[in-house]
PDB file of N, CA and C in Angstrom:
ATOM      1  N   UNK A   1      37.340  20.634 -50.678  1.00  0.00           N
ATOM      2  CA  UNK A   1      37.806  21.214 -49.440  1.00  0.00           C
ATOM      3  C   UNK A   1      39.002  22.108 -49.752  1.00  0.00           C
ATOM      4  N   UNK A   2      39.251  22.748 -49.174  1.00  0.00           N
ATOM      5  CA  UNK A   2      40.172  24.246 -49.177  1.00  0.00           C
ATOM      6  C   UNK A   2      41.331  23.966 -48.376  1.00  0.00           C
ATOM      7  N   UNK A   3      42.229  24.290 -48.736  1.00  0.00           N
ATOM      8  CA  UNK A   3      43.751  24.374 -47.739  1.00  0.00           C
ATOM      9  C   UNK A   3      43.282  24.636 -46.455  1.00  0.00           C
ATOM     10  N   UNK A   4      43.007  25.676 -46.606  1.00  0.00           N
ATOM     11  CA  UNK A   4      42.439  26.769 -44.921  1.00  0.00           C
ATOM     12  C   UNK A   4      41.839  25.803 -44.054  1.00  0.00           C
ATOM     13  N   UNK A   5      40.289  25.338 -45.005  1.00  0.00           N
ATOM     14  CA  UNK A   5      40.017  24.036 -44.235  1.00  0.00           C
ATOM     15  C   UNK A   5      40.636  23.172 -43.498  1.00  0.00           C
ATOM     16  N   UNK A   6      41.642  22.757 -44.703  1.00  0.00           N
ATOM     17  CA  UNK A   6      42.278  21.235 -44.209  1.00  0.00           C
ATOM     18  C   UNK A   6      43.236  21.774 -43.042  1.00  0.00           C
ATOM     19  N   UNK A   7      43.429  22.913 -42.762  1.00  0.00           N
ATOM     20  CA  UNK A   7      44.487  23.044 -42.117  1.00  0.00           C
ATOM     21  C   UNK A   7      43.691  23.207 -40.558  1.00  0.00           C
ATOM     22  N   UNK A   8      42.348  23.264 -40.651  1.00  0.00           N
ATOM     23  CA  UNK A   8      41.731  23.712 -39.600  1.00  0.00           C
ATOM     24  C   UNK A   8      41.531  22.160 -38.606  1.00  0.00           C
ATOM     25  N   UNK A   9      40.161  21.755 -40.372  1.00  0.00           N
ATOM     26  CA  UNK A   9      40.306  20.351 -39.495  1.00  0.00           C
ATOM     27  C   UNK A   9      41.993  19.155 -38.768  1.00  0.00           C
ATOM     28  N   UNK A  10      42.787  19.568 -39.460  1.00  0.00           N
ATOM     29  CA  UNK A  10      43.919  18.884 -38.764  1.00  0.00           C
ATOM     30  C   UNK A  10      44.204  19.435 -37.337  1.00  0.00           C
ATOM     31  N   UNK A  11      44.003  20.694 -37.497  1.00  0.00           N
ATOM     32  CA  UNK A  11      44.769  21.356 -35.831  1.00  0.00           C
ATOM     33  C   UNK A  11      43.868  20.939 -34.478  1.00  0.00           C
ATOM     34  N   UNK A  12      41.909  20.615 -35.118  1.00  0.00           N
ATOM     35  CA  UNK A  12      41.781  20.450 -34.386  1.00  0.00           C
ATOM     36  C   UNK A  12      41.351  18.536 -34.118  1.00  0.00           C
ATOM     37  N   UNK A  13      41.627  18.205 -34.627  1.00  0.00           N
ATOM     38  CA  UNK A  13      41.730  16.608 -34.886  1.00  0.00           C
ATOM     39  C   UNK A  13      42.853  15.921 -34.058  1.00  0.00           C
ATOM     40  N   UNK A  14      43.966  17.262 -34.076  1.00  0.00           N
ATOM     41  CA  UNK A  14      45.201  16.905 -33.142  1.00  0.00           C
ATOM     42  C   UNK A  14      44.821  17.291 -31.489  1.00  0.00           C
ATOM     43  N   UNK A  15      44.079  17.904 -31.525  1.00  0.00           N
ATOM     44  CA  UNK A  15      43.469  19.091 -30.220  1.00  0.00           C
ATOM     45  C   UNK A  15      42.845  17.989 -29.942  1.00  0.00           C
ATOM     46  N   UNK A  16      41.861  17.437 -30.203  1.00  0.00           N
ATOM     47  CA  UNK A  16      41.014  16.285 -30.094  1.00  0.00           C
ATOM     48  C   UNK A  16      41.519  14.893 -29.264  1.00  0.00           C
ATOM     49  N   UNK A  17      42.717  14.150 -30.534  1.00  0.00           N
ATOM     50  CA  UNK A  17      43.405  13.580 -30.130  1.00  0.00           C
ATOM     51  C   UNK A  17      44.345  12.999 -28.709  1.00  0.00           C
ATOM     52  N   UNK A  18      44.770  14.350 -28.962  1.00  0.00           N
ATOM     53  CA  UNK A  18      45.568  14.608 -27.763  1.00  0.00           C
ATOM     54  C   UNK A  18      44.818  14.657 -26.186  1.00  0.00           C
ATOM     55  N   UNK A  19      43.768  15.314 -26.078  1.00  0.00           N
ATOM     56  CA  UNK A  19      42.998  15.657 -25.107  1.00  0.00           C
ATOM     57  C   UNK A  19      42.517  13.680 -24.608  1.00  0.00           C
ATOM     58  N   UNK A  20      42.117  13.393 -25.765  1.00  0.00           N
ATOM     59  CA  UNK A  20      41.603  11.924 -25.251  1.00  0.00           C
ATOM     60  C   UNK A  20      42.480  10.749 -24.761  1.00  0.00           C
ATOM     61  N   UNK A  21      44.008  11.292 -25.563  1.00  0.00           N
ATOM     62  CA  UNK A  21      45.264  10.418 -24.715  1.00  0.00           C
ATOM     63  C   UNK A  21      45.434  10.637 -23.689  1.00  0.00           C
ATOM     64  N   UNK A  22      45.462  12.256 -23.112  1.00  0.00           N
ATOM     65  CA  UNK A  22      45.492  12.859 -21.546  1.00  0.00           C
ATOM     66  C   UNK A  22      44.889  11.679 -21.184  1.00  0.00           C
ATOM     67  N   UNK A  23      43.638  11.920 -21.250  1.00  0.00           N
ATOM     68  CA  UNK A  23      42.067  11.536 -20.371  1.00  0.00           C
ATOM     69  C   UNK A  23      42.548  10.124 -20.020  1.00  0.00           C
ATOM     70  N   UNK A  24      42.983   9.125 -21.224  1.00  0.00           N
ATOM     71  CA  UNK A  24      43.497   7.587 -20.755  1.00  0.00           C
ATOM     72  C   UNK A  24      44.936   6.993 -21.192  1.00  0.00           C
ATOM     73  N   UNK A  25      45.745   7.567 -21.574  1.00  0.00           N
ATOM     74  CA  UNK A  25      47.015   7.432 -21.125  1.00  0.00           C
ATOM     75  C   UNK A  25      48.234   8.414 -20.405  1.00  0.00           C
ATOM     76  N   UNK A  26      48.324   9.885 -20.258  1.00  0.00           N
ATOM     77  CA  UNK A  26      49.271  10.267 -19.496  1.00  0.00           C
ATOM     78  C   UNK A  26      48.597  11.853 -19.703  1.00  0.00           C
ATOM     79  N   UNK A  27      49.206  12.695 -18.711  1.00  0.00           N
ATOM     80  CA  UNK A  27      48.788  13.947 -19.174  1.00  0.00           C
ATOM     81  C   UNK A  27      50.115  14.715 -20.357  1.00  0.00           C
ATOM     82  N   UNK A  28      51.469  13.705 -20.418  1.00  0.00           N
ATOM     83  CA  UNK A  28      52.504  14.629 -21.052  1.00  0.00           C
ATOM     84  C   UNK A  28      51.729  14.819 -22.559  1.00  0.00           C
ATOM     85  N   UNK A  29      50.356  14.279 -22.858  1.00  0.00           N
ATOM     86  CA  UNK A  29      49.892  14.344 -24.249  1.00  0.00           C
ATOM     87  C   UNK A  29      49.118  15.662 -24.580  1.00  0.00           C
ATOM     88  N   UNK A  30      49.099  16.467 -22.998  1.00  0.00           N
ATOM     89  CA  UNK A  30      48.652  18.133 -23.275  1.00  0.00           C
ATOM     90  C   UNK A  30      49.654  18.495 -24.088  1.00  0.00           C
ATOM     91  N   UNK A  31      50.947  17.991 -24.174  1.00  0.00           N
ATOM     92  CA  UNK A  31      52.033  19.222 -24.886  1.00  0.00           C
ATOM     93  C   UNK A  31      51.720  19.271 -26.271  1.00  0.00           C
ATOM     94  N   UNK A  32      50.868  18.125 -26.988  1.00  0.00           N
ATOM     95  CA  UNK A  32      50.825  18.111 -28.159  1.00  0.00           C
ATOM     96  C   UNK A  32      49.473  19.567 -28.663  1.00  0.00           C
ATOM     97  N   UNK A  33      48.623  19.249 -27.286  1.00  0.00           N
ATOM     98  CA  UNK A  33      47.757  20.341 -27.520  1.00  0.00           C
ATOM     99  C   UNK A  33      48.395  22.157 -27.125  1.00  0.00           C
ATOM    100  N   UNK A  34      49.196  21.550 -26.208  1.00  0.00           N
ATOM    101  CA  UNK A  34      49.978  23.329 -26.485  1.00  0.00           C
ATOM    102  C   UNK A  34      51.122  23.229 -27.762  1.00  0.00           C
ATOM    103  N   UNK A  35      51.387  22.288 -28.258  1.00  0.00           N
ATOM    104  CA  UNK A  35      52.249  22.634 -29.634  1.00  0.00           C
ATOM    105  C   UNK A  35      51.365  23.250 -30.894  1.00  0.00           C
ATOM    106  N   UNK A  36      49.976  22.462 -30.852  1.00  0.00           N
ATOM    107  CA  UNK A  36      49.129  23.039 -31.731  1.00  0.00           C
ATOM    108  C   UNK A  36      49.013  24.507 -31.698  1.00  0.00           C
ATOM    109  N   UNK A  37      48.474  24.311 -30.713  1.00  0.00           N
ATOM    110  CA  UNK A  37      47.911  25.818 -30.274  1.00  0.00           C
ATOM    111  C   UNK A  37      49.342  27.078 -30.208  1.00  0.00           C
ATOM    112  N   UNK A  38      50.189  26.623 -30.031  1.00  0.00           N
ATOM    113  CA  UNK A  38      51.226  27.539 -30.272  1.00  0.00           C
ATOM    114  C   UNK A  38      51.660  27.781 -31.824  1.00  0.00           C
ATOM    115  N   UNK A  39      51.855  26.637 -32.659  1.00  0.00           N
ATOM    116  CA  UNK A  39      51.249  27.037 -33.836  1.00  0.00           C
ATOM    117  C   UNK A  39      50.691  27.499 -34.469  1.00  0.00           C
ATOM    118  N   UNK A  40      49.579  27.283 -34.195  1.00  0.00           N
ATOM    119  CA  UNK A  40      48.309  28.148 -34.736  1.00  0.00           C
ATOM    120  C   UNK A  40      48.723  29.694 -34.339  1.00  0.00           C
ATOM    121  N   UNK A  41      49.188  29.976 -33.258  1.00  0.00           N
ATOM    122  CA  UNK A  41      49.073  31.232 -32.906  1.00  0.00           C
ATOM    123  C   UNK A  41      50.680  31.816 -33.670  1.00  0.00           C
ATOM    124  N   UNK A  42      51.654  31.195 -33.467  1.00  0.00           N
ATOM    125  CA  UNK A  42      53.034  31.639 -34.720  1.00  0.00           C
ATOM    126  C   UNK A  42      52.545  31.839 -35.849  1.00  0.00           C
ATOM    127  N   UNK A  43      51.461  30.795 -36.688  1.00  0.00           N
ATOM    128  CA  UNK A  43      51.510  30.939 -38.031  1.00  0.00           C
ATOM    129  C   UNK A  43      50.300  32.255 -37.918  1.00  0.00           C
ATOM    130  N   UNK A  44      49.265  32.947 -36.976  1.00  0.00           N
ATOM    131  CA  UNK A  44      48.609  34.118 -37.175  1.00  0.00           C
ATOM    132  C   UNK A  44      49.562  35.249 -37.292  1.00  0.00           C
ATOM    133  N   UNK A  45      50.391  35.182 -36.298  1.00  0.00           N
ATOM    134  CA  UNK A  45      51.855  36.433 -37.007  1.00  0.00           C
ATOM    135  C   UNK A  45      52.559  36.114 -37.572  1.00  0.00           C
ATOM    136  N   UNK A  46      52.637  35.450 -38.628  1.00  0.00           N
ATOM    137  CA  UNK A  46      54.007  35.089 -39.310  1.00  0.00           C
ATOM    138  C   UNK A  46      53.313  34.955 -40.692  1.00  0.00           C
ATOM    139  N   UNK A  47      52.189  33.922 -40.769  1.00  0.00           N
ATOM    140  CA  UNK A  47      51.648  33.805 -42.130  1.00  0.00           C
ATOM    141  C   UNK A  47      52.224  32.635 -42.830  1.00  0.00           C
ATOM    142  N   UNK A  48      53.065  31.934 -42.135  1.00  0.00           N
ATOM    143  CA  UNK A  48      54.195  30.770 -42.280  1.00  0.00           C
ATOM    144  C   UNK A  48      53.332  30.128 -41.300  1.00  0.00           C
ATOM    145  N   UNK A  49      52.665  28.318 -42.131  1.00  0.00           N
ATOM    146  CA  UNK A  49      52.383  27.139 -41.156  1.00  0.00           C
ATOM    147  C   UNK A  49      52.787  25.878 -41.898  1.00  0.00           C
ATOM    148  N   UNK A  50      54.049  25.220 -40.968  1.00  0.00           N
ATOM    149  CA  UNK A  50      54.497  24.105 -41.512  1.00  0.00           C
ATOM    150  C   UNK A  50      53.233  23.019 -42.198  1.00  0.00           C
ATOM    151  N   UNK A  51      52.458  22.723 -41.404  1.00  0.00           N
ATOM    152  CA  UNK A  51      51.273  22.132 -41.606  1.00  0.00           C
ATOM    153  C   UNK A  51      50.874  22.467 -42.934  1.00  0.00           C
ATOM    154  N   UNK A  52      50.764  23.673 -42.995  1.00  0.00           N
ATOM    155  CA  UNK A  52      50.174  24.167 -44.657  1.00  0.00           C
ATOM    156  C   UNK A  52      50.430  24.043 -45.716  1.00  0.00           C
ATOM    157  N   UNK A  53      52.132  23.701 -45.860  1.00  0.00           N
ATOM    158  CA  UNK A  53      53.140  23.223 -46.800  1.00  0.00           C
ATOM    159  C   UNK A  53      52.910  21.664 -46.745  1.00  0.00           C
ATOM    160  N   UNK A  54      52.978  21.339 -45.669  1.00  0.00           N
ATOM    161  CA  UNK A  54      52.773  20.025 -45.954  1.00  0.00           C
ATOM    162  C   UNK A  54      51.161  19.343 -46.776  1.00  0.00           C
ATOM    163  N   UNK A  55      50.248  19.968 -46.102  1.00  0.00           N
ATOM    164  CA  UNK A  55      49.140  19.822 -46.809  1.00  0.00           C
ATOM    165  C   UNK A  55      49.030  20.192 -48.407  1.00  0.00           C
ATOM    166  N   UNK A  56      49.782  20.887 -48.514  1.00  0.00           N
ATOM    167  CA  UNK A  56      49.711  21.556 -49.741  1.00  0.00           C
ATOM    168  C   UNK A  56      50.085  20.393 -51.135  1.00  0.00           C
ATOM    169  N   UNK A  57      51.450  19.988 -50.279  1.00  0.00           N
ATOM    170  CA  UNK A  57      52.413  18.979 -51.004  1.00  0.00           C
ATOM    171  C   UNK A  57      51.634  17.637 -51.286  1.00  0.00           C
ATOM    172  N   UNK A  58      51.015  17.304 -49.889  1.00  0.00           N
ATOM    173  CA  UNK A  58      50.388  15.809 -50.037  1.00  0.00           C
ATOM    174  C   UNK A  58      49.167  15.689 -51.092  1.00  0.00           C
ATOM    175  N   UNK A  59      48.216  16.836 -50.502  1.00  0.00           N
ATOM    176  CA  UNK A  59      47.203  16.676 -51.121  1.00  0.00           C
ATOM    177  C   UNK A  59      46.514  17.947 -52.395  1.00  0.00           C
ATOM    178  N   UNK A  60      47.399  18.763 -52.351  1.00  0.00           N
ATOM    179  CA  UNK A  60      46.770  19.846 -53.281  1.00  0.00           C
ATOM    180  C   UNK A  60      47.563  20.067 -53.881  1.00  0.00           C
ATOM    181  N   UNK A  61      48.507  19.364 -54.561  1.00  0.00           N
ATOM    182  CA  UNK A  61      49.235  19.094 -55.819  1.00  0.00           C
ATOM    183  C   UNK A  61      49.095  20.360 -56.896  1.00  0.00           C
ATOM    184  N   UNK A  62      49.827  20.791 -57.507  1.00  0.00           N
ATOM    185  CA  UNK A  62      48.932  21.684 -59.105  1.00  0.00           C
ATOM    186  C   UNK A  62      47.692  21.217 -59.799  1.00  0.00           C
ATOM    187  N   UNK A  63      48.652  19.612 -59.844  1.00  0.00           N
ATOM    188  CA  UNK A  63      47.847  18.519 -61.184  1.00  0.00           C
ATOM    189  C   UNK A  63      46.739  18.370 -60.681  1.00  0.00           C
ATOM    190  N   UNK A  64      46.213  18.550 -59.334  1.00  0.00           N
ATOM    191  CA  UNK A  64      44.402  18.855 -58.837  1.00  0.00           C
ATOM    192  C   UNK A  64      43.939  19.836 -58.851  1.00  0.00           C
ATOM    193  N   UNK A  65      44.650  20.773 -58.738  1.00  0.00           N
ATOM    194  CA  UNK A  65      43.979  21.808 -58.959  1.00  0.00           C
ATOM    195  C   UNK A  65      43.797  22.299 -60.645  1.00  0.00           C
ATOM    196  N   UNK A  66      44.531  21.950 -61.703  1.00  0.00           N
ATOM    197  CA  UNK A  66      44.031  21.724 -62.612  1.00  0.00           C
ATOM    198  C   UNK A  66      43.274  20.961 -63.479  1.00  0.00           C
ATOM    199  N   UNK A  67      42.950  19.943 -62.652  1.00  0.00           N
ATOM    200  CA  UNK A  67      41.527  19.013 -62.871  1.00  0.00           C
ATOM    201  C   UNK A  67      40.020  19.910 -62.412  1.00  0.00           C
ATOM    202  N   UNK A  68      39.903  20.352 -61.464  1.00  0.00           N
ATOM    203  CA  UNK A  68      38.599  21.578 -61.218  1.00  0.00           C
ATOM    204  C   UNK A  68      38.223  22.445 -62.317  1.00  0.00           C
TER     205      UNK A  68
END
């Protein structure tokens, strides 16, 4: 799997998430789906996504990518 990927499936896993807490515990759990989504849309002009660094760090190390 690819950064880009991982960064996709997380945003919308949180989109997901969030929507189903609305549905059975409160609606303040839309903000998590407008934080995403405001994200997503900062890091299309900026080219900067916290998320991406972090993914990067946890799981796509150098030392894996020089195992491929």
């Amino acid at each position: 799997m690819t950064l880009e990927l991982a960064v996709r499936m997380l945003a919308g896993t949180l989109i997901l998430f969030s929507l189903v807490m609305y549905y059975f515990v409160s609606p303040w759990w839309l903000l998590l789906t407008a934080f995403v989504g405001l994200n997503l849309f900062q890091s299309s002009l900026t080219k900067w996504c916290l998320a991406e660094k972090i993914l990067k760090k946890l799981f796509f190390s150098s030392t894996s990518a020089a195992a491929r």
